[in-house]
PDB file of N, CA and C in Angstrom:
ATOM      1  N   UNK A   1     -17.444 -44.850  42.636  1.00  0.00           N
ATOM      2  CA  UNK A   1     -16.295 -45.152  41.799  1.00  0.00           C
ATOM      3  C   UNK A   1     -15.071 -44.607  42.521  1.00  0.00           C
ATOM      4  N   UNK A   2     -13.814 -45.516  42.656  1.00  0.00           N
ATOM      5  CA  UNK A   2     -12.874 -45.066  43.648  1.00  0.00           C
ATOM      6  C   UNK A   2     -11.965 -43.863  43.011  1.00  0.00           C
ATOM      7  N   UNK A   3     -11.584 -44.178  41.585  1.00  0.00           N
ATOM      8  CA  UNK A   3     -10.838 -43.373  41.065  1.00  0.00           C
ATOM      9  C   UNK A   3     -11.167 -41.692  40.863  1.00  0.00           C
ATOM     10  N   UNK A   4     -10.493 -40.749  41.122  1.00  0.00           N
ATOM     11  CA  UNK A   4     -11.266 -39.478  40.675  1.00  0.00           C
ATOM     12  C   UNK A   4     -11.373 -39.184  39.717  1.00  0.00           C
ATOM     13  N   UNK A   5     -12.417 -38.579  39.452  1.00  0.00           N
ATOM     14  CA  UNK A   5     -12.233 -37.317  37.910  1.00  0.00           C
ATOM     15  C   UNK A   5     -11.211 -37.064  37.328  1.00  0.00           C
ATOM     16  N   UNK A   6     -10.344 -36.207  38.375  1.00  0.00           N
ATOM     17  CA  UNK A   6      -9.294 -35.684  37.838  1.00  0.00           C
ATOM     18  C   UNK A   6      -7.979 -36.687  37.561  1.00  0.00           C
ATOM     19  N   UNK A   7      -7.994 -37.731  38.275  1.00  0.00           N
ATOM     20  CA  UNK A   7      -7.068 -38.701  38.166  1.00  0.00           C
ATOM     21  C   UNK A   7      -6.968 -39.696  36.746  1.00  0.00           C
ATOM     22  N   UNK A   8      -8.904 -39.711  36.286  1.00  0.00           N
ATOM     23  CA  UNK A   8      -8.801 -40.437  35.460  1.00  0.00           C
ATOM     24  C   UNK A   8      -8.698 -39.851  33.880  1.00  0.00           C
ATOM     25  N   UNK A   9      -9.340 -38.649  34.258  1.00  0.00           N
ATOM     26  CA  UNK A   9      -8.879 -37.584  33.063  1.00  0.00           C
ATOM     27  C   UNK A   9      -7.713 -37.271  32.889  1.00  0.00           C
ATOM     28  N   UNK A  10      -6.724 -36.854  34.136  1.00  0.00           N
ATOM     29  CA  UNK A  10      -5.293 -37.061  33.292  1.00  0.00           C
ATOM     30  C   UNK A  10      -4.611 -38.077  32.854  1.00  0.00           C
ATOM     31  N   UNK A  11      -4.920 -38.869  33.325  1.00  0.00           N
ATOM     32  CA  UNK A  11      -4.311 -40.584  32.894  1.00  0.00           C
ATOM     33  C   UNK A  11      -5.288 -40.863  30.832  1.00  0.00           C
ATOM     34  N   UNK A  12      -6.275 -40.087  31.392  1.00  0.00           N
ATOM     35  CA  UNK A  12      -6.899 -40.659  29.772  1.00  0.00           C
ATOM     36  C   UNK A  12      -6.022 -39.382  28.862  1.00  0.00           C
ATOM     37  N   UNK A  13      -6.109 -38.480  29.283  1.00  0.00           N
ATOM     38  CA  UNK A  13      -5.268 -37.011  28.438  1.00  0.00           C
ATOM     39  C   UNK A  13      -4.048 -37.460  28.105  1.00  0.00           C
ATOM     40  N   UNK A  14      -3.421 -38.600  28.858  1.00  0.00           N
ATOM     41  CA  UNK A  14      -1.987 -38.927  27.951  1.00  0.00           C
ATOM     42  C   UNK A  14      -2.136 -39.742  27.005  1.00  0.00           C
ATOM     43  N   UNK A  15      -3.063 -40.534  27.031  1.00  0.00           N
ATOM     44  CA  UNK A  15      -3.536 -41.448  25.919  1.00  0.00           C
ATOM     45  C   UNK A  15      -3.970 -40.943  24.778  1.00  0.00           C
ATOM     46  N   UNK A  16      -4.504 -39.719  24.676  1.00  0.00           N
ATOM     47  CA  UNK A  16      -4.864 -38.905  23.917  1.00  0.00           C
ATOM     48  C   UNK A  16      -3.748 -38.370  23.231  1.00  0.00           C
ATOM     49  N   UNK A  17      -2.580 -38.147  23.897  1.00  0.00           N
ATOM     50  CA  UNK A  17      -2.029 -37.234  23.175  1.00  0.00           C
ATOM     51  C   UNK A  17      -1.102 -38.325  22.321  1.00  0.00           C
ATOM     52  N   UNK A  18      -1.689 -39.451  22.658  1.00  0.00           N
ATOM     53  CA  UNK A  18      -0.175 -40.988  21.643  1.00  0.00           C
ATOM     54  C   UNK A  18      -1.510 -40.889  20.738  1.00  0.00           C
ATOM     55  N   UNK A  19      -2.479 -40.106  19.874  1.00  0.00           N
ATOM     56  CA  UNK A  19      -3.379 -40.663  18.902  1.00  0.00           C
ATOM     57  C   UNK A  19      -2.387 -40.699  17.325  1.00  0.00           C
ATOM     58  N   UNK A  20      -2.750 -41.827  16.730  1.00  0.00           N
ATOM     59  CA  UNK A  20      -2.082 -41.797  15.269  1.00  0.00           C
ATOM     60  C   UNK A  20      -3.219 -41.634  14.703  1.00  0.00           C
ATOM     61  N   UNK A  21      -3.058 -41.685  13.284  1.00  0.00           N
ATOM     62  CA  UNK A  21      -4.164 -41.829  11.836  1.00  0.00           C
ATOM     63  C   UNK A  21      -4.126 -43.393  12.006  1.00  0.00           C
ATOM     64  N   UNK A  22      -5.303 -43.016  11.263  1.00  0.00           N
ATOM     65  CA  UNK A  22      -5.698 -45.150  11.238  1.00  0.00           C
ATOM     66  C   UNK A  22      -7.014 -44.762  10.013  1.00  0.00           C
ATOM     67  N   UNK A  23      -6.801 -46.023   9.543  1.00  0.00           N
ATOM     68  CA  UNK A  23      -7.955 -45.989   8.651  1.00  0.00           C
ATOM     69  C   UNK A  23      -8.532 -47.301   8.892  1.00  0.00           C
ATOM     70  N   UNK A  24     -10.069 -47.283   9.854  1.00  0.00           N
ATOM     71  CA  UNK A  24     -10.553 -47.985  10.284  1.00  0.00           C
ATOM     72  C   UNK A  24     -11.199 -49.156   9.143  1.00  0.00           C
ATOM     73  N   UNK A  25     -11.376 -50.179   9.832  1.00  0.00           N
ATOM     74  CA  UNK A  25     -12.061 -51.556   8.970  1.00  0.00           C
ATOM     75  C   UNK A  25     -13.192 -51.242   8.335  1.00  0.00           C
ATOM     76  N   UNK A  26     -13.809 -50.437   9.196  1.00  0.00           N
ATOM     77  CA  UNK A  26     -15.348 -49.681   8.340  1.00  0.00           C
ATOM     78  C   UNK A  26     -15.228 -49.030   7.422  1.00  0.00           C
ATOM     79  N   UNK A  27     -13.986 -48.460   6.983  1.00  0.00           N
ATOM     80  CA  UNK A  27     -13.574 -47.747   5.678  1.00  0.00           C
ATOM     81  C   UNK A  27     -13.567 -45.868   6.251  1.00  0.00           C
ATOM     82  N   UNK A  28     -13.947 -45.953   7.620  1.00  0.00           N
ATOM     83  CA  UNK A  28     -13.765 -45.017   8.013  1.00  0.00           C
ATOM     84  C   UNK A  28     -12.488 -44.180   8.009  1.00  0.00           C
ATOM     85  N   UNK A  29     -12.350 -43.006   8.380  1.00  0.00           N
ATOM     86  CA  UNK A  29     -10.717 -42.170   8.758  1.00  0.00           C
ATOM     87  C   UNK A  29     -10.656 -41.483   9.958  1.00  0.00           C
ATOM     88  N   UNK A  30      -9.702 -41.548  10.608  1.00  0.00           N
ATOM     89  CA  UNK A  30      -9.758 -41.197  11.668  1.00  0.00           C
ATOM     90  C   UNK A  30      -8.397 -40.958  12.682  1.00  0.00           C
ATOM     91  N   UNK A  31      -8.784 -40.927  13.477  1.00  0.00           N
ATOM     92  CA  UNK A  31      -7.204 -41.262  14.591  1.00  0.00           C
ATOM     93  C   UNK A  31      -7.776 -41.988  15.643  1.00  0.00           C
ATOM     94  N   UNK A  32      -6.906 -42.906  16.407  1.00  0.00           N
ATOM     95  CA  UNK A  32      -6.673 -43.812  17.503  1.00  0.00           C
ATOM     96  C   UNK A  32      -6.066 -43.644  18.372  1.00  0.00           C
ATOM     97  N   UNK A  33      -6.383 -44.232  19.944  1.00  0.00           N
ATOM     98  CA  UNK A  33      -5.077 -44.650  20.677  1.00  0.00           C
ATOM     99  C   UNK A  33      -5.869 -45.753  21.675  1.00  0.00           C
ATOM    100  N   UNK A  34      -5.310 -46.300  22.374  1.00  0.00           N
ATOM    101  CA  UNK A  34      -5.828 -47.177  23.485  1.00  0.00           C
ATOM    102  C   UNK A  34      -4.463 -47.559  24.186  1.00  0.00           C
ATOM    103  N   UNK A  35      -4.653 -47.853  25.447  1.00  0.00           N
ATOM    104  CA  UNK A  35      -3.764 -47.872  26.421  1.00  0.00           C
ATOM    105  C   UNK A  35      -4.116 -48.526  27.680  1.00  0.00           C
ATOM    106  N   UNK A  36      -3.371 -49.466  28.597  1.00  0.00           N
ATOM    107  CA  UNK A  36      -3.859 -49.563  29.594  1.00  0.00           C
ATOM    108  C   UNK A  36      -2.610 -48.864  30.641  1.00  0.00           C
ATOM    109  N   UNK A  37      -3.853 -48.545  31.738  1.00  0.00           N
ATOM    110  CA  UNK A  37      -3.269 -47.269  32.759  1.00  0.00           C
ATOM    111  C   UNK A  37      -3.849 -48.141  34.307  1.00  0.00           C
ATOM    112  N   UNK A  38      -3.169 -47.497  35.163  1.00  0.00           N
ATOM    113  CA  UNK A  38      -2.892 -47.755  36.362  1.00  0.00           C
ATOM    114  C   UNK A  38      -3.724 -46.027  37.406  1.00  0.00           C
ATOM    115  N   UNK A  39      -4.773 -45.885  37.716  1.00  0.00           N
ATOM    116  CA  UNK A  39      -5.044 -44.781  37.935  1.00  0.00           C
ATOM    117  C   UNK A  39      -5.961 -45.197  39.389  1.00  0.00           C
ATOM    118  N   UNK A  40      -5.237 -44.579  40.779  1.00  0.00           N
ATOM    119  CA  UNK A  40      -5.130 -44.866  42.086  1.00  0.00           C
ATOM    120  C   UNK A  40      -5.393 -46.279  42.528  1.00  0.00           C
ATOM    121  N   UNK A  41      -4.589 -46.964  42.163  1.00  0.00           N
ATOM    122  CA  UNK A  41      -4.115 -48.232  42.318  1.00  0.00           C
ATOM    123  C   UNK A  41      -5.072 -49.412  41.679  1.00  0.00           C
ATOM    124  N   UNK A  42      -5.771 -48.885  40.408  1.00  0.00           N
ATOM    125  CA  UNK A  42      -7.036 -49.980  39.520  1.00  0.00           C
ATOM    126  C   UNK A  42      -6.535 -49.932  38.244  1.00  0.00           C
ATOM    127  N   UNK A  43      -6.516 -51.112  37.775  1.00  0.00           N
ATOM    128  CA  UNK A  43      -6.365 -51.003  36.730  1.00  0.00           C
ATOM    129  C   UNK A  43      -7.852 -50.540  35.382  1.00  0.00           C
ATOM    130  N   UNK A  44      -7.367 -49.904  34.556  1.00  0.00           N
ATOM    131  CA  UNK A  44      -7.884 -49.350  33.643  1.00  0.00           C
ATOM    132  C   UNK A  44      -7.993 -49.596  31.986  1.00  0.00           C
ATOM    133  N   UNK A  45      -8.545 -50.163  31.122  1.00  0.00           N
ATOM    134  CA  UNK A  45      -8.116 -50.211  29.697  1.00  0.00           C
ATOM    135  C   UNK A  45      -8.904 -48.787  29.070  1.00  0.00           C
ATOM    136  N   UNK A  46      -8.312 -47.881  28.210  1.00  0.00           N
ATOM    137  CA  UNK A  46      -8.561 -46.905  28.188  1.00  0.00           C
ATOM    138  C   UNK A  46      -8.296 -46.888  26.560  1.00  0.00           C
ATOM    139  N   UNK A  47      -9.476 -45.990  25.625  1.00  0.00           N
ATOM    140  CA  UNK A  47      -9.076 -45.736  24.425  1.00  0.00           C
ATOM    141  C   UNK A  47     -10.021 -44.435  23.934  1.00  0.00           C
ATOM    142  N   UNK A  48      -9.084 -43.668  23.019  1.00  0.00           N
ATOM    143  CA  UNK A  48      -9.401 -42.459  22.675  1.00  0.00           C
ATOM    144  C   UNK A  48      -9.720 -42.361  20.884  1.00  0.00           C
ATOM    145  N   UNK A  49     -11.014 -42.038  20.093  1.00  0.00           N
ATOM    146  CA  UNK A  49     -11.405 -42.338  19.161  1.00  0.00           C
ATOM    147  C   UNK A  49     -11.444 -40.712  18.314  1.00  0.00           C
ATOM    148  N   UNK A  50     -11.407 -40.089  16.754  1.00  0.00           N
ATOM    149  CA  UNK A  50     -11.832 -39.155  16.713  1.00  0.00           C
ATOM    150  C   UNK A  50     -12.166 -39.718  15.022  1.00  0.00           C
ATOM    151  N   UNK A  51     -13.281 -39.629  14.464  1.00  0.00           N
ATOM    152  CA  UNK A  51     -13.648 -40.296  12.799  1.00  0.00           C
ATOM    153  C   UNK A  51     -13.904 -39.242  12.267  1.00  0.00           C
ATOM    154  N   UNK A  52     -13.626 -39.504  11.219  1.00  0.00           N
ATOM    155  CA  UNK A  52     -13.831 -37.868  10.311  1.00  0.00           C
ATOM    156  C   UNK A  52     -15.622 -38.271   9.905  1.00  0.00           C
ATOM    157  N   UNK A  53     -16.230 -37.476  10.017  1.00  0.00           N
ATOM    158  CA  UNK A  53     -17.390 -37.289   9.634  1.00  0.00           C
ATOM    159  C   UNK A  53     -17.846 -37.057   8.247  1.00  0.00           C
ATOM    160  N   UNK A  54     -18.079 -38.818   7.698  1.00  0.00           N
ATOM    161  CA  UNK A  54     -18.788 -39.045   6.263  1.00  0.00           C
ATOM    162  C   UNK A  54     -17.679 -39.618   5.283  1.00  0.00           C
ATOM    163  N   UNK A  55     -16.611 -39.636   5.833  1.00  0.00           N
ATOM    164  CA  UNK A  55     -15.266 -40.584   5.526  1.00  0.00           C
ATOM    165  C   UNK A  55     -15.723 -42.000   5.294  1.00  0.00           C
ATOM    166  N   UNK A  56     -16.694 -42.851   5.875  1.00  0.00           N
ATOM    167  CA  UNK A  56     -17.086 -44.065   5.755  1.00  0.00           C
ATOM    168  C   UNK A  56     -18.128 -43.598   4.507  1.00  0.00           C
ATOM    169  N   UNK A  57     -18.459 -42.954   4.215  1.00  0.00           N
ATOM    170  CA  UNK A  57     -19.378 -43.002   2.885  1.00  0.00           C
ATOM    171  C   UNK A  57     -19.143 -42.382   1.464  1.00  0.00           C
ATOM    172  N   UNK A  58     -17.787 -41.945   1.927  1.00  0.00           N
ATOM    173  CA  UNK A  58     -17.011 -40.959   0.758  1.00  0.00           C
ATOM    174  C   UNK A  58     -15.272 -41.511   0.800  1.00  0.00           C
ATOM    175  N   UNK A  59     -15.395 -42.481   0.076  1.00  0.00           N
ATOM    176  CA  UNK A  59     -13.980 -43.057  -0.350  1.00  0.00           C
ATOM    177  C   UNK A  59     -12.986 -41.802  -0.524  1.00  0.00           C
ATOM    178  N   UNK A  60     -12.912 -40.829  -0.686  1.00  0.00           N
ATOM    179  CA  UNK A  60     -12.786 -39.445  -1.423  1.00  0.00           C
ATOM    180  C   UNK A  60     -11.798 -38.857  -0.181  1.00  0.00           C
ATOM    181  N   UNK A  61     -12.580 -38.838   0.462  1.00  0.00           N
ATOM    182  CA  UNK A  61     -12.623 -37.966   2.001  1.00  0.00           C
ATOM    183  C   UNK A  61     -11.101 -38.200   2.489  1.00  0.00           C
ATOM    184  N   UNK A  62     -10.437 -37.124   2.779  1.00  0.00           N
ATOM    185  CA  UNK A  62      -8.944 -37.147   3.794  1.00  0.00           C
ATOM    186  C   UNK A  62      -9.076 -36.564   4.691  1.00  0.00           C
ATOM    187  N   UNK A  63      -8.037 -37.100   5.723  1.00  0.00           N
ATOM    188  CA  UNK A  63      -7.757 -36.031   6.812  1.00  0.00           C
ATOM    189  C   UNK A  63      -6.756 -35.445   6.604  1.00  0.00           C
ATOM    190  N   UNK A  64      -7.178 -34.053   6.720  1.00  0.00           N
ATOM    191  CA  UNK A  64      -6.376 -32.956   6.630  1.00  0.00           C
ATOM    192  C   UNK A  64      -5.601 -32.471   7.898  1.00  0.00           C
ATOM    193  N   UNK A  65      -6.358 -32.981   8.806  1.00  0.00           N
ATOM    194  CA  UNK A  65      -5.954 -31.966  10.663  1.00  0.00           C
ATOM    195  C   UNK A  65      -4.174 -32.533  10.650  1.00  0.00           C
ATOM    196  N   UNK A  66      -3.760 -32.034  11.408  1.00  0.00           N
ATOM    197  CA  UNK A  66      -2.258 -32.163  11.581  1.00  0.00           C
ATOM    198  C   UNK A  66      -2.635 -32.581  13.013  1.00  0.00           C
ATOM    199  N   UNK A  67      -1.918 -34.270  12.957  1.00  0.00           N
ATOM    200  CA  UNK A  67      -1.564 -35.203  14.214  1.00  0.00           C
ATOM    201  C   UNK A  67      -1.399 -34.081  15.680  1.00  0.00           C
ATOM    202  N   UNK A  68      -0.551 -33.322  15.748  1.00  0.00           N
ATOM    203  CA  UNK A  68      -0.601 -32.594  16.848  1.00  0.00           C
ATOM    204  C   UNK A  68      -1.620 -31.597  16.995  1.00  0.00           C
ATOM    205  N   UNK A  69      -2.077 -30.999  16.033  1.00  0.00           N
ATOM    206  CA  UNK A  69      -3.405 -30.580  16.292  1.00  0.00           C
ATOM    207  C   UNK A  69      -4.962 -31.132  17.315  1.00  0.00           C
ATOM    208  N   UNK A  70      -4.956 -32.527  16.439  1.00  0.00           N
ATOM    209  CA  UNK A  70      -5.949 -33.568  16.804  1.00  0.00           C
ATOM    210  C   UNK A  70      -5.714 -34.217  18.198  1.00  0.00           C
ATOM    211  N   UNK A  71      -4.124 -34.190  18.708  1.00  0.00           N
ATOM    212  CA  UNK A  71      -3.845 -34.677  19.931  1.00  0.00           C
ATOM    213  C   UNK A  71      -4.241 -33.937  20.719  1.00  0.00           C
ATOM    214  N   UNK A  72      -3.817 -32.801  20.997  1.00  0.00           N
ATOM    215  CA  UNK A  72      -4.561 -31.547  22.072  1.00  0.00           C
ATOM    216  C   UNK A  72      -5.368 -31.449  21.871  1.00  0.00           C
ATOM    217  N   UNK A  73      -6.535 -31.386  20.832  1.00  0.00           N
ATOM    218  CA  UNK A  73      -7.808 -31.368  20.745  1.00  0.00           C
ATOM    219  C   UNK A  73      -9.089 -32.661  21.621  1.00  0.00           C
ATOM    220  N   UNK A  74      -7.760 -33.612  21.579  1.00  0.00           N
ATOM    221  CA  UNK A  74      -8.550 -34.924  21.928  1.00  0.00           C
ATOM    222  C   UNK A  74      -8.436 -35.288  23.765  1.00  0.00           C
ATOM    223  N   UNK A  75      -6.898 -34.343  23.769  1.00  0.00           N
ATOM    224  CA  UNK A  75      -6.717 -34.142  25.140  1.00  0.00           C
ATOM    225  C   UNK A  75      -7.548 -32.974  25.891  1.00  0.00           C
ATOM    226  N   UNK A  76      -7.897 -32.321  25.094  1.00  0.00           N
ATOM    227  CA  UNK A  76      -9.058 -30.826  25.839  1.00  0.00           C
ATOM    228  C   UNK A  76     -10.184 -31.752  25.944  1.00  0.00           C
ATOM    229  N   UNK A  77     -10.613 -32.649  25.119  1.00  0.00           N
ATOM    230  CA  UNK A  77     -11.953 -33.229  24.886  1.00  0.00           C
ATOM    231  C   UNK A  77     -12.453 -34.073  26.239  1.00  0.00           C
ATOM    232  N   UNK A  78     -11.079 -35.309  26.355  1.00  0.00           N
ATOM    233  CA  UNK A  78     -10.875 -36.290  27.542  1.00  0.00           C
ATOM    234  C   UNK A  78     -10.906 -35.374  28.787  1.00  0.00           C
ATOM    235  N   UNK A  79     -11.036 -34.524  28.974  1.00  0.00           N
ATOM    236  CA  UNK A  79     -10.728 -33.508  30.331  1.00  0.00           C
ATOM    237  C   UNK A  79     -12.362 -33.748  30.898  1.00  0.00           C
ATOM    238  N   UNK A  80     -13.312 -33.876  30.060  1.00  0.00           N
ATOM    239  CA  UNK A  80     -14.750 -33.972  30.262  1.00  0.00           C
ATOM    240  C   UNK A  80     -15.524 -34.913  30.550  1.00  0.00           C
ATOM    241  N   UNK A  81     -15.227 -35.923  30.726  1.00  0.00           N
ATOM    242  CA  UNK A  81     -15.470 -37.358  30.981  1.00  0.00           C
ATOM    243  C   UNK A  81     -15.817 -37.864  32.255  1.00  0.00           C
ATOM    244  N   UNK A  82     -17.239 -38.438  32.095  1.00  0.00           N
ATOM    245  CA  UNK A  82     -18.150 -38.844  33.105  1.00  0.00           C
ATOM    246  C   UNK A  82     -17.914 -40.409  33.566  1.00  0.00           C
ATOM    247  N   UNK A  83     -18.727 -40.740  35.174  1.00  0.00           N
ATOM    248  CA  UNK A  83     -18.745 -41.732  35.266  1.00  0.00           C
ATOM    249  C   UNK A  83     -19.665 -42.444  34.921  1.00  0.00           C
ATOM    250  N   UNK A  84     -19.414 -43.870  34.389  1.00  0.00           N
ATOM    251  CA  UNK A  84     -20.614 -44.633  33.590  1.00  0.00           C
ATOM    252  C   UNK A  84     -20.407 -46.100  33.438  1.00  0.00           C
ATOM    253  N   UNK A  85     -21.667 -46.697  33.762  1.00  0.00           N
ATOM    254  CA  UNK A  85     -21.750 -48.211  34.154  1.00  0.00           C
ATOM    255  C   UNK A  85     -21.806 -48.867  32.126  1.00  0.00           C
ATOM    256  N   UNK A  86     -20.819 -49.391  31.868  1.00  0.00           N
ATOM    257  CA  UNK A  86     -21.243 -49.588  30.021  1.00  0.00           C
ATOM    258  C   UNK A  86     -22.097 -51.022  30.245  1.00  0.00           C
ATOM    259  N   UNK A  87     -22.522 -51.483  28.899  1.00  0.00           N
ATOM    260  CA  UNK A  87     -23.463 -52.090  28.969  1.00  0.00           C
ATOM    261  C   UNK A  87     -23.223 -53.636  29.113  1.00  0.00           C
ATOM    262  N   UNK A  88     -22.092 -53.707  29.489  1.00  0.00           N
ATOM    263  CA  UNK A  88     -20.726 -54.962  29.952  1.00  0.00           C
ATOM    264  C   UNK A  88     -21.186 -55.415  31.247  1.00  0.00           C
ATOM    265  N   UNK A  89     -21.710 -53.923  32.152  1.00  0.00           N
ATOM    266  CA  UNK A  89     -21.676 -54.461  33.577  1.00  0.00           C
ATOM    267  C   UNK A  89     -20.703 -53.543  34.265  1.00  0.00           C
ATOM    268  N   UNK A  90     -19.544 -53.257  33.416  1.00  0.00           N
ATOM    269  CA  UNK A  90     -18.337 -52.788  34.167  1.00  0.00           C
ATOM    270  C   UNK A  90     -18.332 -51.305  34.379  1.00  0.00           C
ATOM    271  N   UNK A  91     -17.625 -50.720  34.896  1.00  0.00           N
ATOM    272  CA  UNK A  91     -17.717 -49.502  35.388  1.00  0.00           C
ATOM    273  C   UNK A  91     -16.624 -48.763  34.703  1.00  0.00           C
ATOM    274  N   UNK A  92     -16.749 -47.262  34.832  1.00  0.00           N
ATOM    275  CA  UNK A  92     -15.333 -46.552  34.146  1.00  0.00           C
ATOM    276  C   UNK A  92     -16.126 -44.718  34.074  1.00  0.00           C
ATOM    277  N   UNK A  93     -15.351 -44.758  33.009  1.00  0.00           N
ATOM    278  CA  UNK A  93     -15.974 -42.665  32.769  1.00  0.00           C
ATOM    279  C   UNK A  93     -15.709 -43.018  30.692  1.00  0.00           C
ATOM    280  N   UNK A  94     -16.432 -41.767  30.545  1.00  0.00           N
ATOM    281  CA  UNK A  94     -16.964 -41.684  29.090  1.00  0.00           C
ATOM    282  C   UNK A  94     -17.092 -40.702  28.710  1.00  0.00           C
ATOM    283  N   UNK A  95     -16.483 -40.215  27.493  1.00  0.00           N
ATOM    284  CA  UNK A  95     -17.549 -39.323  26.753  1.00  0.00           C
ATOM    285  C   UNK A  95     -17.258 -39.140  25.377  1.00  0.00           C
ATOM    286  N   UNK A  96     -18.215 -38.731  24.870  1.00  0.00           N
ATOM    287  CA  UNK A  96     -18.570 -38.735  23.351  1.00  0.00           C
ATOM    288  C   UNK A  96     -19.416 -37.473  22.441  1.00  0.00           C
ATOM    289  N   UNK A  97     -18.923 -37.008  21.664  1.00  0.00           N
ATOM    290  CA  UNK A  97     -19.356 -36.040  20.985  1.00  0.00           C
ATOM    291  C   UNK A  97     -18.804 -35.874  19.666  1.00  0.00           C
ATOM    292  N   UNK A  98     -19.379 -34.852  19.014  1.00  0.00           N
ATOM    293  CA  UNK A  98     -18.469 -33.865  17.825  1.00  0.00           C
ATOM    294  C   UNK A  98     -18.054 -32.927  18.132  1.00  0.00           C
ATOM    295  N   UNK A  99     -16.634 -32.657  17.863  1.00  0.00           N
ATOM    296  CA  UNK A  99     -15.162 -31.881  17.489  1.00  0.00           C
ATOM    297  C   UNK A  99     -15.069 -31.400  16.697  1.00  0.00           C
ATOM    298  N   UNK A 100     -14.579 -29.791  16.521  1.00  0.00           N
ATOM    299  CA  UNK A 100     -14.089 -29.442  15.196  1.00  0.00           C
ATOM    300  C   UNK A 100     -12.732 -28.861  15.312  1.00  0.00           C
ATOM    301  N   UNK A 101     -11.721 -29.614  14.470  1.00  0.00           N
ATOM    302  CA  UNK A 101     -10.417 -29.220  14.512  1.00  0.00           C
ATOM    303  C   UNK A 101      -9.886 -29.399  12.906  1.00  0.00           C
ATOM    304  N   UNK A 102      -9.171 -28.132  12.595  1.00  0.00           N
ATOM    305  CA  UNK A 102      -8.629 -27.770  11.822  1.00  0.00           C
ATOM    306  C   UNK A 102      -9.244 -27.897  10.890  1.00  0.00           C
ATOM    307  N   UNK A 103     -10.828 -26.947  10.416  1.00  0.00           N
ATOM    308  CA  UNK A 103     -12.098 -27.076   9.803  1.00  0.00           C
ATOM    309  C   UNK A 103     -12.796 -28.137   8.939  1.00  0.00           C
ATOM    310  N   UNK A 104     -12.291 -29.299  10.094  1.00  0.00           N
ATOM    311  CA  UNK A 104     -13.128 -30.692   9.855  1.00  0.00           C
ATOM    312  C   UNK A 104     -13.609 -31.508  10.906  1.00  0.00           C
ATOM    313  N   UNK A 105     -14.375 -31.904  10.585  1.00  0.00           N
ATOM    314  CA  UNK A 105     -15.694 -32.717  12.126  1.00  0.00           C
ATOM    315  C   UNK A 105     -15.774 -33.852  12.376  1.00  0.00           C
ATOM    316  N   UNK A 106     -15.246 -34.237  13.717  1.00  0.00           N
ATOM    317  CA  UNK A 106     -14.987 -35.373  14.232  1.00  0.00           C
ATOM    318  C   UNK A 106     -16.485 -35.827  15.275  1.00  0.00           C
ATOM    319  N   UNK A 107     -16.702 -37.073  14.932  1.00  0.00           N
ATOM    320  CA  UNK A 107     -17.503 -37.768  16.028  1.00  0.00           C
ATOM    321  C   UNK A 107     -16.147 -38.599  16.760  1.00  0.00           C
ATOM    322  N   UNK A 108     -16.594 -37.938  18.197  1.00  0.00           N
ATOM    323  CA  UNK A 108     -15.094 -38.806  18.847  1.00  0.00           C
ATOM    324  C   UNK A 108     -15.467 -39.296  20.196  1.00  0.00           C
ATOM    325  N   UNK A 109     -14.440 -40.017  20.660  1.00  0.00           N
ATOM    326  CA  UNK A 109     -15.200 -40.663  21.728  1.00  0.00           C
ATOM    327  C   UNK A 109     -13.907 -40.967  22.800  1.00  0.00           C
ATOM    328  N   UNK A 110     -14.118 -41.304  24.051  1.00  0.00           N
ATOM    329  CA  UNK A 110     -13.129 -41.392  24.940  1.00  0.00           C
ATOM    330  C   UNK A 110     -13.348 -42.034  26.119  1.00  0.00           C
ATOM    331  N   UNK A 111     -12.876 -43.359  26.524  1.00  0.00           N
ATOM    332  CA  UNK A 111     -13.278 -44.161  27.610  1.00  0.00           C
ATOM    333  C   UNK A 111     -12.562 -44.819  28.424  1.00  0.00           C
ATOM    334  N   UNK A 112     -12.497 -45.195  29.451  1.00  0.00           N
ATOM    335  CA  UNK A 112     -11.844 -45.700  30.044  1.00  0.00           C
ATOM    336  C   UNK A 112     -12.649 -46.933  31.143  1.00  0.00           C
ATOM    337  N   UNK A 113     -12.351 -48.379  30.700  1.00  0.00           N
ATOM    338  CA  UNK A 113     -13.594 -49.543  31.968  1.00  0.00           C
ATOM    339  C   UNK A 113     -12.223 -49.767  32.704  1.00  0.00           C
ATOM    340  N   UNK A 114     -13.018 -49.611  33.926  1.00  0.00           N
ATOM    341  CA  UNK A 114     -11.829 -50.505  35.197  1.00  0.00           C
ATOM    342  C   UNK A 114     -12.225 -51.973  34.550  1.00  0.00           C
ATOM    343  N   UNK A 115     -10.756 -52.257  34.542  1.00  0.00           N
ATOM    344  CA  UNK A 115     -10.773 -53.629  34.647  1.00  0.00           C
ATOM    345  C   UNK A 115     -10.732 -54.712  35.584  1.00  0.00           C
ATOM    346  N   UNK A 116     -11.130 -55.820  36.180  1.00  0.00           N
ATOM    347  CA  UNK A 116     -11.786 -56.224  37.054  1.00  0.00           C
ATOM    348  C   UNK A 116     -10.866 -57.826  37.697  1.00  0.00           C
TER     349      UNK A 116
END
């Protein structure tokens, strides 16, 4: 993969830090961002995910975290991100886990496919 680690993690860490609230189609809650980036001369479509955990099954459920909270959190997160062939064919870096920020639990996710 031509792009580096570090090149593509900071290029995804700014994307991270544009995340809004969104309240997903699944009835989920959460925050967003997606972006396309330019990272050592490839292009990239890149998007950064964080869902509140059980928000899709509890109409009830808010997010409480404060937007700038969740941004640096999502930008520490994107710093970790592997390279990985998705199941497209295409190539890029990834990663995915649970977060806990501002004592609520995110399944979140962070990717970036070269685009081709």
């Amino acid at each position: 993969m031509p792009a580096s680690a570090t090149a593509v993690s900071d290029a995804v860490v700014e994307v991270a830090r544009g995340v809004v609230r969104k309240d997903f189609a699944t009835g989920s809650k959460g925050f967003h961002a997606q972006g396309k980036l330019v990272i050592d001369g490839e292009r990239y479509q890149a998007q950064v995910q964080a869902i509140l955990v059980g928000s899709k099954t509890d109409p009830a459920a808010r997010v409480i975290v404060k937007d700038e909270a969740m941004r640096e959190a999502l930008a520490t997160f994107a710093e970790d991100m592997a390279p990985r062939v998705f199941s497209s064919g295409k190539a890029g870096w990834y990663i995915q886990g649970k977060i806990n920020v501002g004592g609520q639990r995110f399944q979140s996710s962070a990717q970036a496919v070269l685009l081709e």
